[in-house]
Every structure is written in C-alpha cells, then in structure tokens.
C-alpha atoms as a PDB file:
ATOM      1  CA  UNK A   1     112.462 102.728  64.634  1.00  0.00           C
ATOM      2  CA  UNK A   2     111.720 100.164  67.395  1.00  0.00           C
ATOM      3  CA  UNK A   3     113.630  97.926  65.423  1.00  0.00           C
ATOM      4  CA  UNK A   4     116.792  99.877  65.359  1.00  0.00           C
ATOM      5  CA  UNK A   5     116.633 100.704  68.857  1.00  0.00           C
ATOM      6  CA  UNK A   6     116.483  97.170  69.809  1.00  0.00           C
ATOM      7  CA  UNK A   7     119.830  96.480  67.311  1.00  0.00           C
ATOM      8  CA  UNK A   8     121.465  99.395  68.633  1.00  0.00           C
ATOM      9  CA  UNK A   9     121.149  98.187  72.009  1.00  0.00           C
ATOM     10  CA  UNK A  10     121.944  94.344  71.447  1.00  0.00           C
ATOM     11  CA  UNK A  11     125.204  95.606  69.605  1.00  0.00           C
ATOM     12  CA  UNK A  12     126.070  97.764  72.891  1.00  0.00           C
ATOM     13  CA  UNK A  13     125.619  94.661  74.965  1.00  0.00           C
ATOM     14  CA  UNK A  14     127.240  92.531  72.986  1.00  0.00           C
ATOM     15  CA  UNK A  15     130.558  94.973  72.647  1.00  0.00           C
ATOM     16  CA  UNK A  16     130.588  95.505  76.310  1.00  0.00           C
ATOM     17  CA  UNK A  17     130.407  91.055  76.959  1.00  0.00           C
ATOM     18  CA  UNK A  18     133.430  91.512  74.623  1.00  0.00           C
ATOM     19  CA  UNK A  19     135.030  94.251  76.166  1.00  0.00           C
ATOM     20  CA  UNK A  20     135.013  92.115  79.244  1.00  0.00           C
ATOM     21  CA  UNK A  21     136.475  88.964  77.768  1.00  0.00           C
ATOM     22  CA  UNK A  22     139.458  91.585  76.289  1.00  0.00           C
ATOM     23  CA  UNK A  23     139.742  92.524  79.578  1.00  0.00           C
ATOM     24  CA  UNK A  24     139.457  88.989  81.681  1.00  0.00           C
ATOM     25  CA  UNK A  25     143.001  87.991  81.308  1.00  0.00           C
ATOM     26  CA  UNK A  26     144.437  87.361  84.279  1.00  0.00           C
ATOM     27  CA  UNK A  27     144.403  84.685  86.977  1.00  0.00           C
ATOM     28  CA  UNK A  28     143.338  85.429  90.589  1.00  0.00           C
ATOM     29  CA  UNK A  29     146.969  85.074  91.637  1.00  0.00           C
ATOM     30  CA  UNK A  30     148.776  87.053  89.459  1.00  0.00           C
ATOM     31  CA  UNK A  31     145.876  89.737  89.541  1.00  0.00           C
ATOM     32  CA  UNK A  32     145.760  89.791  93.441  1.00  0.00           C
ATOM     33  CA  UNK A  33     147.874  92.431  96.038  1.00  0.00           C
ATOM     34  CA  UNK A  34     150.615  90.872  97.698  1.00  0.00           C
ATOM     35  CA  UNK A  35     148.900  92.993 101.493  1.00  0.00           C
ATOM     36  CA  UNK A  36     146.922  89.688 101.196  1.00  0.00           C
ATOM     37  CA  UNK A  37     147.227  85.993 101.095  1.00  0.00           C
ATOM     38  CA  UNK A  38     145.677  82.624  99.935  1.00  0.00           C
ATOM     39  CA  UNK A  39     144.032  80.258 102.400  1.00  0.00           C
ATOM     40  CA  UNK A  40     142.622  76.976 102.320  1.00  0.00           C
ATOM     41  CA  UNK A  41     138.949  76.674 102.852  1.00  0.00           C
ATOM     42  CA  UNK A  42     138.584  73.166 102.013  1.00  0.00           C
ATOM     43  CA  UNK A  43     136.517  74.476 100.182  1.00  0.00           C
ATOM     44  CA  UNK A  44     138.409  76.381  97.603  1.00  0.00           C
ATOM     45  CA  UNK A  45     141.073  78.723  98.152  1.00  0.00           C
ATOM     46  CA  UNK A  46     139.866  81.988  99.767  1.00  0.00           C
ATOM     47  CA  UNK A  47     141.461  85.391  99.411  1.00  0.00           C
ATOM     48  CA  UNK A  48     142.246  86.793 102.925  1.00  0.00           C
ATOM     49  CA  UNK A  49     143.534  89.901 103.992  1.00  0.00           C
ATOM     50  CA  UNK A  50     144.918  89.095 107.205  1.00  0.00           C
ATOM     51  CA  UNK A  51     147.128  91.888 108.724  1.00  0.00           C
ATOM     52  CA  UNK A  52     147.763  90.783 111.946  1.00  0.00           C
ATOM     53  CA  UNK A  53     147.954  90.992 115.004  1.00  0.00           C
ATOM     54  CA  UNK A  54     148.386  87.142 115.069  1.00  0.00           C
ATOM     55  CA  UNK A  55     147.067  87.507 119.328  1.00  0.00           C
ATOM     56  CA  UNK A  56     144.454  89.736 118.897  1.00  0.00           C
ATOM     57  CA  UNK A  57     140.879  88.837 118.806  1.00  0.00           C
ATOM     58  CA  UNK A  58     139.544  87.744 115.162  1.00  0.00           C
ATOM     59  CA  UNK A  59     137.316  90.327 113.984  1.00  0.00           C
ATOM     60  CA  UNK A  60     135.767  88.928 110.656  1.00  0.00           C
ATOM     61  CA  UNK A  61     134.671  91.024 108.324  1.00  0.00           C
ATOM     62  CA  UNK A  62     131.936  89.971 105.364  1.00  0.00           C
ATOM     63  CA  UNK A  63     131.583  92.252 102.671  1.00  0.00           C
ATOM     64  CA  UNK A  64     128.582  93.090 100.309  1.00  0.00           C
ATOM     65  CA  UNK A  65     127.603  92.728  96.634  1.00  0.00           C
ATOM     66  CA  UNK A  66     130.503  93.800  94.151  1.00  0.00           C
ATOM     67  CA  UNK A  67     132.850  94.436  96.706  1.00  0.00           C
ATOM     68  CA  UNK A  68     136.458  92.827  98.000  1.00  0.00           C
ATOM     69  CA  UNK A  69     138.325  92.116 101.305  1.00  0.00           C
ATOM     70  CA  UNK A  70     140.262  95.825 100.502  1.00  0.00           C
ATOM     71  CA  UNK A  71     137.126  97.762 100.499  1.00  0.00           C
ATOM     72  CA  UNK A  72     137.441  97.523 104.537  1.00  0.00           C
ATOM     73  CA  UNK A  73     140.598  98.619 104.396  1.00  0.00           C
ATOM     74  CA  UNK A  74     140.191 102.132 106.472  1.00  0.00           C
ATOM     75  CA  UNK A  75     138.134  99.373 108.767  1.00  0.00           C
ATOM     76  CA  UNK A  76     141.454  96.899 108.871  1.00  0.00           C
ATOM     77  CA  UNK A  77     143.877  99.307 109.728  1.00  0.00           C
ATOM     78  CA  UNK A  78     141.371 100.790 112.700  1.00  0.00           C
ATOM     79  CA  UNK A  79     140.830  97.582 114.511  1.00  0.00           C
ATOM     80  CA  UNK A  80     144.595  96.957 113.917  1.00  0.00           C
ATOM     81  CA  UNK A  81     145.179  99.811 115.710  1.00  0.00           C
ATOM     82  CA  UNK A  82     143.029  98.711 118.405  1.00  0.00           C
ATOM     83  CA  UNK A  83     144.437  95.823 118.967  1.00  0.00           C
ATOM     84  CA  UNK A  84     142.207  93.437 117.095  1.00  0.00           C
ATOM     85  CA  UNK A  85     143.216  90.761 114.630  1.00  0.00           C
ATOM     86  CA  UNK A  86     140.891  91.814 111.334  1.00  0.00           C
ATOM     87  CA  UNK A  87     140.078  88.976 109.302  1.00  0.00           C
ATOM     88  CA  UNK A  88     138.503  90.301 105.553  1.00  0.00           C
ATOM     89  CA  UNK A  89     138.093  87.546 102.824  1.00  0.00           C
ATOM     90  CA  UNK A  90     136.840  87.687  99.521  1.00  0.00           C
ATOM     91  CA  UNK A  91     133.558  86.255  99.388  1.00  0.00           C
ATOM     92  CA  UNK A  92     133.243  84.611  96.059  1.00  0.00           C
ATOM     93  CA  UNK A  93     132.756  84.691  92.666  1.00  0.00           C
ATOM     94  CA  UNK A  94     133.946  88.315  93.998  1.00  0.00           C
ATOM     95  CA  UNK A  95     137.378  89.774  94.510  1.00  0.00           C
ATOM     96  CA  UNK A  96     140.402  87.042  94.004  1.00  0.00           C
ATOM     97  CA  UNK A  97     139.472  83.969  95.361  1.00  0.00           C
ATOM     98  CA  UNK A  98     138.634  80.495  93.817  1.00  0.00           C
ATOM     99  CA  UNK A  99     135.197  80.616  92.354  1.00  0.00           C
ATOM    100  CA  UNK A 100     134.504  76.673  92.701  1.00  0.00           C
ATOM    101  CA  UNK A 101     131.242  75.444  94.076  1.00  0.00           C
ATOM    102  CA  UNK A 102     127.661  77.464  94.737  1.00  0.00           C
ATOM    103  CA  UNK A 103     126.959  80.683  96.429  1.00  0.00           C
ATOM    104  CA  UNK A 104     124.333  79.931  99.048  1.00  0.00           C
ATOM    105  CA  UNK A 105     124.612  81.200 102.290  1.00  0.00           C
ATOM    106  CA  UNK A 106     125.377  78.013 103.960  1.00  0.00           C
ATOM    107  CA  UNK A 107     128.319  77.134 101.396  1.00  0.00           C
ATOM    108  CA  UNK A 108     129.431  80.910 101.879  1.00  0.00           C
ATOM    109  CA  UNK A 109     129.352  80.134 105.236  1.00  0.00           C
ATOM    110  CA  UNK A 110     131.102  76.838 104.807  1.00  0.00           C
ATOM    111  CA  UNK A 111     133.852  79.076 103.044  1.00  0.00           C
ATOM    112  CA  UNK A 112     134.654  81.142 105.938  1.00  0.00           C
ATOM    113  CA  UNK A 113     134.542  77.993 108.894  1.00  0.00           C
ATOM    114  CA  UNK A 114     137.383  76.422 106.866  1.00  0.00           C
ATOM    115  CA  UNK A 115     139.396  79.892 106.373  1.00  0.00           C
ATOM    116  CA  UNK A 116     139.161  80.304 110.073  1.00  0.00           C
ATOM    117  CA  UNK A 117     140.262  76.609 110.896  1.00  0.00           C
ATOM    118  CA  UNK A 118     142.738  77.130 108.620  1.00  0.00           C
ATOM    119  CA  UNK A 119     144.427  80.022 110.027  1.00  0.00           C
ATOM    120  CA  UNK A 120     143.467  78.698 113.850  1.00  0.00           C
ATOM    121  CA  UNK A 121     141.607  82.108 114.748  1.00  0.00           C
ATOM    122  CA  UNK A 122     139.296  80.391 117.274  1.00  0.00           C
ATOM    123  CA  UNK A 123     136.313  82.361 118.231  1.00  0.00           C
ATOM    124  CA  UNK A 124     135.876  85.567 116.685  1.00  0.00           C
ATOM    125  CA  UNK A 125     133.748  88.485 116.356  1.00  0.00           C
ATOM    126  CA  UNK A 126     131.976  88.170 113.060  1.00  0.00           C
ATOM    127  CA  UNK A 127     130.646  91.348 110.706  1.00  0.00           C
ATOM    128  CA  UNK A 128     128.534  91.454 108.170  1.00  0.00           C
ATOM    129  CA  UNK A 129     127.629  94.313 105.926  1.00  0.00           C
ATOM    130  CA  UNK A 130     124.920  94.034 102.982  1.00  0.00           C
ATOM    131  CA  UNK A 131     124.256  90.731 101.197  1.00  0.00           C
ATOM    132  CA  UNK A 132     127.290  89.597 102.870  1.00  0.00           C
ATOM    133  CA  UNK A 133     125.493  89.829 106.593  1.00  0.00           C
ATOM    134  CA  UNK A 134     123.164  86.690 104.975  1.00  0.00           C
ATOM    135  CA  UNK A 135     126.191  84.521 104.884  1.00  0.00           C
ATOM    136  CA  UNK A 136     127.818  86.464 108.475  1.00  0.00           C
ATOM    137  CA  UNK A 137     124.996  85.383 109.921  1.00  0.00           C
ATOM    138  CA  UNK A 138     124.045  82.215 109.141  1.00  0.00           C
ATOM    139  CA  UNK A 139     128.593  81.449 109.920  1.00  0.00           C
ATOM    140  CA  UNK A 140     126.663  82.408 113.649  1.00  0.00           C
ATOM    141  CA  UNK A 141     123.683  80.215 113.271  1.00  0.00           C
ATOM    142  CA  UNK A 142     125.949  77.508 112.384  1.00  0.00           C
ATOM    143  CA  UNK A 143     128.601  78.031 114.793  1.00  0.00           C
ATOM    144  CA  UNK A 144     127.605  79.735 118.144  1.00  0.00           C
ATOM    145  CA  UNK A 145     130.102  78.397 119.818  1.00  0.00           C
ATOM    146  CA  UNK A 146     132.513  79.624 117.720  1.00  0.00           C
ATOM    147  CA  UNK A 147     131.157  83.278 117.964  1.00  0.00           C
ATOM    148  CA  UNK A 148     131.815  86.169 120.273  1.00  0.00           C
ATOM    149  CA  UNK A 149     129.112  88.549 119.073  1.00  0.00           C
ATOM    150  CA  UNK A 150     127.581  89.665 115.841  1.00  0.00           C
ATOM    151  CA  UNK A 151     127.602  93.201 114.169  1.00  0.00           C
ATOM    152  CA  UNK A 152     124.888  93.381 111.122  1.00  0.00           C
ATOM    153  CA  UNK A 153     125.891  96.406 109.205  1.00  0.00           C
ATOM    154  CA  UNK A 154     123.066  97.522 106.689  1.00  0.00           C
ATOM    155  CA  UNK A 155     122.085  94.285 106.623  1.00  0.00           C
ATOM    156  CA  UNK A 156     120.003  92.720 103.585  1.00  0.00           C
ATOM    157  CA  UNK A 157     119.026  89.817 104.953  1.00  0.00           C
ATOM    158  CA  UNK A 158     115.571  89.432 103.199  1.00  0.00           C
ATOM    159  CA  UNK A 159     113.441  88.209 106.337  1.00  0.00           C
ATOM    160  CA  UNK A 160     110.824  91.176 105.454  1.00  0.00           C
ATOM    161  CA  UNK A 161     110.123  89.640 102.126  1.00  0.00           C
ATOM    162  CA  UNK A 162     108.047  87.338 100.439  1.00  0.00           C
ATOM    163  CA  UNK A 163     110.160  84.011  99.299  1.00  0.00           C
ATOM    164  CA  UNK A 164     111.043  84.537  95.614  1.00  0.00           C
ATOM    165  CA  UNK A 165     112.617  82.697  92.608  1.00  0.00           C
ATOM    166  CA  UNK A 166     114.941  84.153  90.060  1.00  0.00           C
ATOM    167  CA  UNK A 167     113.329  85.973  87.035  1.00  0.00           C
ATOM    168  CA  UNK A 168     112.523  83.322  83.977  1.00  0.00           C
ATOM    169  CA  UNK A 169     114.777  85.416  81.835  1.00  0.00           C
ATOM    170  CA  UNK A 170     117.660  84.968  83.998  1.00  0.00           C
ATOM    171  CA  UNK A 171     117.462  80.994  83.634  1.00  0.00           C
ATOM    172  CA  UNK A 172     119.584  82.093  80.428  1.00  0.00           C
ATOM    173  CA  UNK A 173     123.076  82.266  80.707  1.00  0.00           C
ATOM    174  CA  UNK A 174     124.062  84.350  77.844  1.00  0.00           C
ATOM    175  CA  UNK A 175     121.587  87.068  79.284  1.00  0.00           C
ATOM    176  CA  UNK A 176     123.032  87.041  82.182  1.00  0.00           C
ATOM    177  CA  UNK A 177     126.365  87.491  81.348  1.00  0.00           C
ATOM    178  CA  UNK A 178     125.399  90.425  78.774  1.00  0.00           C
ATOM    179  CA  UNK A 179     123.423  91.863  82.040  1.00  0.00           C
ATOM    180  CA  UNK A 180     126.734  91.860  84.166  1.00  0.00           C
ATOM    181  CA  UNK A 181     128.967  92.515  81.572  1.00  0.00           C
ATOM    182  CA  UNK A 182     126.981  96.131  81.104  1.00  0.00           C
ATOM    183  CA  UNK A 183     126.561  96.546  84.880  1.00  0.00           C
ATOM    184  CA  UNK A 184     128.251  95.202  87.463  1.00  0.00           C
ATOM    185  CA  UNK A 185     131.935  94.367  86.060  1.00  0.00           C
ATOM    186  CA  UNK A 186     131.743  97.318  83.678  1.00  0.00           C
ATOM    187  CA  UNK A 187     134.346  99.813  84.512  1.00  0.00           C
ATOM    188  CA  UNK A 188     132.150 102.532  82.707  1.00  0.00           C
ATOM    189  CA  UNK A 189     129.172 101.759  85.191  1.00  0.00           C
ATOM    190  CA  UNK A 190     131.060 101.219  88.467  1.00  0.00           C
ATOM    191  CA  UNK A 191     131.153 105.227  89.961  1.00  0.00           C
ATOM    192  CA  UNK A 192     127.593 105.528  88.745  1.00  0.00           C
ATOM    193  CA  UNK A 193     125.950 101.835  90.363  1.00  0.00           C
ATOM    194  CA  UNK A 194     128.382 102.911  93.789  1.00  0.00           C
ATOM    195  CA  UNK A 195     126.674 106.544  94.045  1.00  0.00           C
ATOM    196  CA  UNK A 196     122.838 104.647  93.917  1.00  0.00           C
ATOM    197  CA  UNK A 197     123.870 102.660  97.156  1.00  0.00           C
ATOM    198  CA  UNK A 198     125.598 105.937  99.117  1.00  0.00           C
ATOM    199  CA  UNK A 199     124.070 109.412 100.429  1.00  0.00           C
ATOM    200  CA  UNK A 200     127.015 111.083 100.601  1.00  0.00           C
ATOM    201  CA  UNK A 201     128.164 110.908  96.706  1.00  0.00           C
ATOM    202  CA  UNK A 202     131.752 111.945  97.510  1.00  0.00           C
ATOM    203  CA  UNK A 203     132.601 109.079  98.711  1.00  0.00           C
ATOM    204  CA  UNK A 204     132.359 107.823  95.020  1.00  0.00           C
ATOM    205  CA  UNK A 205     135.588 108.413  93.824  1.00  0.00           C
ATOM    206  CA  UNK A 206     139.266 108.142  93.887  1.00  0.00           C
ATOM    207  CA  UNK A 207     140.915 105.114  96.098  1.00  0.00           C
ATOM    208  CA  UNK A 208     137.167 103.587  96.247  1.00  0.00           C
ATOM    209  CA  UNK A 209     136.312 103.208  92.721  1.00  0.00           C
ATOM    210  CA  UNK A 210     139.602 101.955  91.780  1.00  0.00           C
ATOM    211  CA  UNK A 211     139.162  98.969  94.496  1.00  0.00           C
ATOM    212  CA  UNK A 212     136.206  98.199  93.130  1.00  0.00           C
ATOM    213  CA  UNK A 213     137.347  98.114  89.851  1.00  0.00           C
ATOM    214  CA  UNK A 214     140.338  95.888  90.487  1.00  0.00           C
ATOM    215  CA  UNK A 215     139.639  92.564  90.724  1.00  0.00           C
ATOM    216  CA  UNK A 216     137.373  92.906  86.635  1.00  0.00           C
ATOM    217  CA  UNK A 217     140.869  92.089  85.148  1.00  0.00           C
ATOM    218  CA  UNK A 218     140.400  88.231  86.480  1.00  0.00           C
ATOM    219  CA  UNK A 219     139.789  85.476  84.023  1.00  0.00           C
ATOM    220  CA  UNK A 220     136.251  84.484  84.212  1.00  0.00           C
ATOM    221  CA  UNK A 221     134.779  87.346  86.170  1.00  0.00           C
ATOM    222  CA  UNK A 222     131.560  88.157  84.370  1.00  0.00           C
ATOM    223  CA  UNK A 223     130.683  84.090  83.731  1.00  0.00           C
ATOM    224  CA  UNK A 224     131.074  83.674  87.064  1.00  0.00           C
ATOM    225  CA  UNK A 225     128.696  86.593  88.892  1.00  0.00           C
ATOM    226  CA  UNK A 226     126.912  86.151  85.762  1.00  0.00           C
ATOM    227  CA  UNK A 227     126.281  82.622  87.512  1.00  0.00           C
ATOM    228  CA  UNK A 228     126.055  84.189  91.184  1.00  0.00           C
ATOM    229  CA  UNK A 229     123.168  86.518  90.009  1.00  0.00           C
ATOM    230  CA  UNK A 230     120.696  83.560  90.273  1.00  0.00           C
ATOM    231  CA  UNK A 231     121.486  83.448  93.831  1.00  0.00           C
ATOM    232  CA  UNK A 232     121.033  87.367  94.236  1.00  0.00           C
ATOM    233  CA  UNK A 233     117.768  87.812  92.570  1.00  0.00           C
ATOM    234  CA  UNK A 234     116.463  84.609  94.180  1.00  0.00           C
ATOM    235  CA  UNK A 235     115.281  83.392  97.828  1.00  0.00           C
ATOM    236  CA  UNK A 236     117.899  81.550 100.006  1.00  0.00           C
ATOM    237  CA  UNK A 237     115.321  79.417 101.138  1.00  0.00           C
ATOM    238  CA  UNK A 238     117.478  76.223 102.748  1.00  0.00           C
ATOM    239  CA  UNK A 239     119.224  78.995 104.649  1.00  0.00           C
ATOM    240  CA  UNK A 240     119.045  79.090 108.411  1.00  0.00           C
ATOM    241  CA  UNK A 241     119.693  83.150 108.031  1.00  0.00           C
ATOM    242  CA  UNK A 242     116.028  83.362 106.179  1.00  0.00           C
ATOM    243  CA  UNK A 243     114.108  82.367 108.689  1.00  0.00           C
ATOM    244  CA  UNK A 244     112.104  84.165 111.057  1.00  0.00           C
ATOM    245  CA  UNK A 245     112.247  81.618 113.461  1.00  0.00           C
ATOM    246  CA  UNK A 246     115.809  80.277 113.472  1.00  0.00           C
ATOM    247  CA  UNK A 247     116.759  84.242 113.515  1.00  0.00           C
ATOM    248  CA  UNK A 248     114.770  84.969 116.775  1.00  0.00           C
ATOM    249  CA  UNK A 249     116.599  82.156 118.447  1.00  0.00           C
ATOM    250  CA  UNK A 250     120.093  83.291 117.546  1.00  0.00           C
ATOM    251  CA  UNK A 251     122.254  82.808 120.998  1.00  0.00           C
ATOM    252  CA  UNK A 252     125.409  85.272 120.876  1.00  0.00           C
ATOM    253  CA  UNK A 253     125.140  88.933 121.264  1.00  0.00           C
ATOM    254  CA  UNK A 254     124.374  91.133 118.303  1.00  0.00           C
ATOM    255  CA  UNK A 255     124.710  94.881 117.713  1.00  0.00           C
ATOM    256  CA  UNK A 256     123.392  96.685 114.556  1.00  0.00           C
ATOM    257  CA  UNK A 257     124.893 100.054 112.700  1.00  0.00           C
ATOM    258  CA  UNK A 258     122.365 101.505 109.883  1.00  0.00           C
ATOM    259  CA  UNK A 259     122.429 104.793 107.905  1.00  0.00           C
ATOM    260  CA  UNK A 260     119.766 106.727 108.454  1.00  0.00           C
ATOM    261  CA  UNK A 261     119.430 107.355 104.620  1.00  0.00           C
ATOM    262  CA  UNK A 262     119.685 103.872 103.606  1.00  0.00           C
ATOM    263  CA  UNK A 263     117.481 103.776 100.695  1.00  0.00           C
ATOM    264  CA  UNK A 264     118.394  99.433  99.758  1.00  0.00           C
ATOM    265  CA  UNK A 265     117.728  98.504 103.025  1.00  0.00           C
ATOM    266  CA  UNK A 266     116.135 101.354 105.111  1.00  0.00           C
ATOM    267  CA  UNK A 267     115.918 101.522 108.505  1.00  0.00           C
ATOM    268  CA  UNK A 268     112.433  99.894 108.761  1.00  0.00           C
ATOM    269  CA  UNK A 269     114.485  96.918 108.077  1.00  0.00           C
ATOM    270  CA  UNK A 270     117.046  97.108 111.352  1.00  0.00           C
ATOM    271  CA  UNK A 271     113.341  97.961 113.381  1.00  0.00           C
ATOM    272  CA  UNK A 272     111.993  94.680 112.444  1.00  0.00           C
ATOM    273  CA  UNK A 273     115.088  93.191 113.265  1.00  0.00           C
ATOM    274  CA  UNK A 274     114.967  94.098 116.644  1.00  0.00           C
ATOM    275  CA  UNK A 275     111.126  92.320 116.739  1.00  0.00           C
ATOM    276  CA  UNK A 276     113.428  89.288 116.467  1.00  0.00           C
ATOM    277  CA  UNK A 277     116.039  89.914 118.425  1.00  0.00           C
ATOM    278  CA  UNK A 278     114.759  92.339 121.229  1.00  0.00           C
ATOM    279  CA  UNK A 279     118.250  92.121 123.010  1.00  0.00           C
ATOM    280  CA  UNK A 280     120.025  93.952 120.177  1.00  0.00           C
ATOM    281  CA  UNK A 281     121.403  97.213 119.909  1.00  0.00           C
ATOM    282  CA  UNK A 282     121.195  99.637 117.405  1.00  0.00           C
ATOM    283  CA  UNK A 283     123.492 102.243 116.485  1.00  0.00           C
ATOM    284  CA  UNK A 284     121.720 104.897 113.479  1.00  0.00           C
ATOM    285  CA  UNK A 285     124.431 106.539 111.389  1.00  0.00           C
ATOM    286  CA  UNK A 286     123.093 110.494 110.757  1.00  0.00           C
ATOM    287  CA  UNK A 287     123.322 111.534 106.839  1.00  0.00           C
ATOM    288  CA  UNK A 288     124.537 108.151 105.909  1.00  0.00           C
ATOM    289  CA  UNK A 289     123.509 105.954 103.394  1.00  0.00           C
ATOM    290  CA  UNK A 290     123.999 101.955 103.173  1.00  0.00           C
ATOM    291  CA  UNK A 291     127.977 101.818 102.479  1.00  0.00           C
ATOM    292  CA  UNK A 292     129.128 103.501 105.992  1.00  0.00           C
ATOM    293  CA  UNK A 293     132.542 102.230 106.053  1.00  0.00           C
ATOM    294  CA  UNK A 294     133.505 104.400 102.957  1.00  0.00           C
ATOM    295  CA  UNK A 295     130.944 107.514 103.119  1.00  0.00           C
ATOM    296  CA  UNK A 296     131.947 107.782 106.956  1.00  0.00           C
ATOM    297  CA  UNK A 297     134.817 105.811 107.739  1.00  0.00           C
ATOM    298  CA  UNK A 298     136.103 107.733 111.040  1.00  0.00           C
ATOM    299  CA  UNK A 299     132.784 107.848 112.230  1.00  0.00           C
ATOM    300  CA  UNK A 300     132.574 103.984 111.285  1.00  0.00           C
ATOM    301  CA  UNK A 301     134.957 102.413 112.586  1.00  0.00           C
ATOM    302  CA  UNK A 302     134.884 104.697 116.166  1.00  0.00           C
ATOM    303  CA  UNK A 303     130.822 103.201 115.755  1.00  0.00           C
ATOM    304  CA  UNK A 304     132.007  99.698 114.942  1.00  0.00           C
ATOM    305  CA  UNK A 305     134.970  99.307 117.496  1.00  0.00           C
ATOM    306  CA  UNK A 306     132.406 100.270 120.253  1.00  0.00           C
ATOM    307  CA  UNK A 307     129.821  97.639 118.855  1.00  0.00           C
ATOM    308  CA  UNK A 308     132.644  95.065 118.852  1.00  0.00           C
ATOM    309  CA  UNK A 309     133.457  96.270 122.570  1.00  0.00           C
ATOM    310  CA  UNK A 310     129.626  95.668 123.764  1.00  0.00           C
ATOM    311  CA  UNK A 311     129.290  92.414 122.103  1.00  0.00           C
ATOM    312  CA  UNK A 312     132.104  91.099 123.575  1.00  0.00           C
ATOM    313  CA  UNK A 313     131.388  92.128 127.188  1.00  0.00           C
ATOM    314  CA  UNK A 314     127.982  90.410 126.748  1.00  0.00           C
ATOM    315  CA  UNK A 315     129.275  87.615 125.560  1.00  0.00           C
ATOM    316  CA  UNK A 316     128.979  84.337 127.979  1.00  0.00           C
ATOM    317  CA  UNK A 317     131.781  82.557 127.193  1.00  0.00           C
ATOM    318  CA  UNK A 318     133.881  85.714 127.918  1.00  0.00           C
ATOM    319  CA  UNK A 319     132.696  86.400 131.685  1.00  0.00           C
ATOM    320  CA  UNK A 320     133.265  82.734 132.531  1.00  0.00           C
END
C-alpha cells in the first residue's frame, strides 16, 4: 500500500515537471506586456514597469516571493496619481526579466543600482514588501546616499532567526524542480498557496491570480526558481540586510506598514524591528494579512503615500 502511494505520488510530480516544460515555451520578451519595458542592469536585463512621471520622485517598489512588477499595479497607478514616478521591476528568476547570475541580496541589490543608473532616477524612495524588503533594504545599506527613505512592508527579513542552510534534500536539482513544478509555478496551486499568505481570502481571485499566473508561460521558469529556492530556504549570511548590527545603524528614514493578521511574518516581527531602529514608524493594517497591497489596496496605498510623505520630510538631504 505504502508502495503504491509513494508511485502514485512520484507519477503526479513527475506529470506536473512535464506539464510545466509543455507549458515553458516562451521567451521573456515575447511573453512580457508591452505597459512595461526592458532595462539594462549591467547586470542582466531587468523588467521595469516604469509609467512615468519622468519628474516625479522615484518611488521603487520591490516585490515578494512569486510575484511580478504588475502585482503593484493598483500601487503604480496611486502614486502616479500623486505625482510620484513609480519604479516596479521584476526581481528575478521571477516575472520577465533575465535570469543570469545569483539571487543574493547584494546581487539583487546590484540589479536594481544599475536599473536606476540606467534610467537616471537619482535618489529615490525605496519599498520593499516580503522577501523582496531583504534585497530593498540592503539597495539602502549599500547606497544611503542614494536613498530618500525606506518603507518595509511585511517585511521578512530574517533578523529574528537563527542562521540556517538549505535542507540536504534540496542540494538536488531534480527535487527541486519537481517541488516547484507542483507548487509554486503550478497554475492548479496558485489561488490556493495566495489564500495561505492573505486574511481576507477575497482578494484571491480574478485580476490577481491571473498576474500571478502570467509570467509560468516563460522558457525556463521552474529550472530557474527551482535554482532560487536554495536561496529562499537558506540564510543570506554575506548580506548587510541580516545583520543585527549593520541594520541598527541604517542612516535614512524608515517607516513600516504590517497587517495585523500577518501569520508569515507577524507583527512580533515589525516590534523587534523597531528595537533596531527606534526612530521608525509603524503603521498596523486592521484585518489584514501579509499581502496589503491586494487584500486592501485603497487603504494601502492612502497608508503607503503618507509613509512615503513622512520619510521624505525627515529626510536630510531634503531640508538642506
């Protein structure tokens, strides 16, 4: 019986890895919406959504695990609105852009410095959300004087943890490719993994899930987060961003927006935070979980556009 269980499931995974090879058949720049463009990082080309306007101050927006530059879309068009210029790449191997190189914060970080060069934004308001606020924030580590302020949305930074390595059974490639090839760039999966992240469920559906689903079309996709998941289930530990001490000596202005129902990185998390960095604010989200920008996008952005507003009036550089 055991026996047949374990053949049933190895055929499953192994029809879903195919499944995603049938479905991996386009390149990143046929596959990608023309509301974006391609930038030189110098380090590979980067994915950009870029909308303009060209004189308003960059707002840059790093996304999480799984997701794209469109998932801030509602975000975009708000600070557009306001006046800002919002900046939303793809952070790879996710969403459209060139999947050459590693995936540690520092070459993530890397990434986004030449994007920004690139397109001449100068100094810029930088946001990070989820695993992307690791790279966000070691971009301000790196580059103070390039930064206006920092917003840390729901951040999973890891500085509460013990330093970790990946799992031995990960060291596999195969395994991990039949791993993401069931989860995370499974079509099937994607409404189900979103609604373990969010509080408000709703917010699983429609526009949303067909974002996220998108970008599984691209040549190469599962090989390559297949490849990135050694980096996710591991300790950054040459990052700047993971330690303690670099963090508590950060020198721009930071804000913080949590939901309060943030079961992946609770609110515990944003509390020790602000052990580190006693001058930041915090804004708590009420009946939201860690994805804010899509369970509670009005109530978001209004949050987010104030946080951008406070960090920029305490910034130095911009009372001088």
């Amino acid at each position: 019986m055991v026996a047949c269980l374990v053949g049933v499931v190895v055929v499953g995974l192994g029809a879903l890895r195919l499944a995603a090879d049938l479905r991996e058949t386009e390149s990143a720049a046929a596959a990608a919406p023309a509301d974006g463009k391609f930038v030189d990082s110098g380090h590979g080309r980067i994915f950009v959504m870029d909308p303009g306007p060209s004189d308003g101050t960059p707002v840059v927006l790093f996304h999480g695990t799984a997701a794209w530059s469109k998932l801030w879309w509602r975000t975009t068009a708000a600070l557009k609105a306001d006046g800002y210029r919002p900046i939303a790449p793809d952070l790879p191997p996710f969403g459209y852009s060139e999947r050459r190189g590693g995936y540690t914060r520092a070459e993530q970080a890397a990434r986004i410095d030449g994007v920004l060069r690139t397109l001449g934004a100068g100094r810029a308001v930088i946001v990070g959300h989820s695993f992307g606020a690791g790279a966000a924030l070691e971009y301000v580590l790196r580059h103070p004087e390039l930064t206006i302020g920092l917003v840390l949305v729901d951040a999973a930074l890891g500085l509460t943890q013990p330093p970790s390595d990946p799992p031995a059974v990960l060291d596999y490639g195969p395994v991990r490719e039949l791993l993401v090839s069931a989860t995370a760039t499974n079509p099937l999966a994607t409404r189900f993994l979103l609604s373990q992240l969010i509080y408000r469920k709703q917010a699983a559906s429609g526009e949303t899930l067909e974002i996220l689903k998108a970008p599984m079309r691209v040549a190469g996709t599962a090989s390559h987060i297949a490849d990135w998941l050694l980096y996710f289930t591991g300790s950054d530990h040459a990052a700047l961003s993971s330690s303690r001490a670099a963090v508590s000596k950060i020198r721009v202005p930071v804000a913080m927006i949590w939901g309060d129902r943030d079961d992946v990185t609770p609110l515990a998390q944003a509390n020790d935070l602000r052990t580190l960095i006693p001058s930041a604010s915090l804004t708590v989200m009420k009946d939201v979980g860690h994805i804010p920008q899509i369970e509670d996008p009005d109530g978001f952005n209004a949050v987010l556009i104030d946080a951008i507003r406070q960090v920029a009036s305490a910034d130095p550089a911009g009372r001088n």
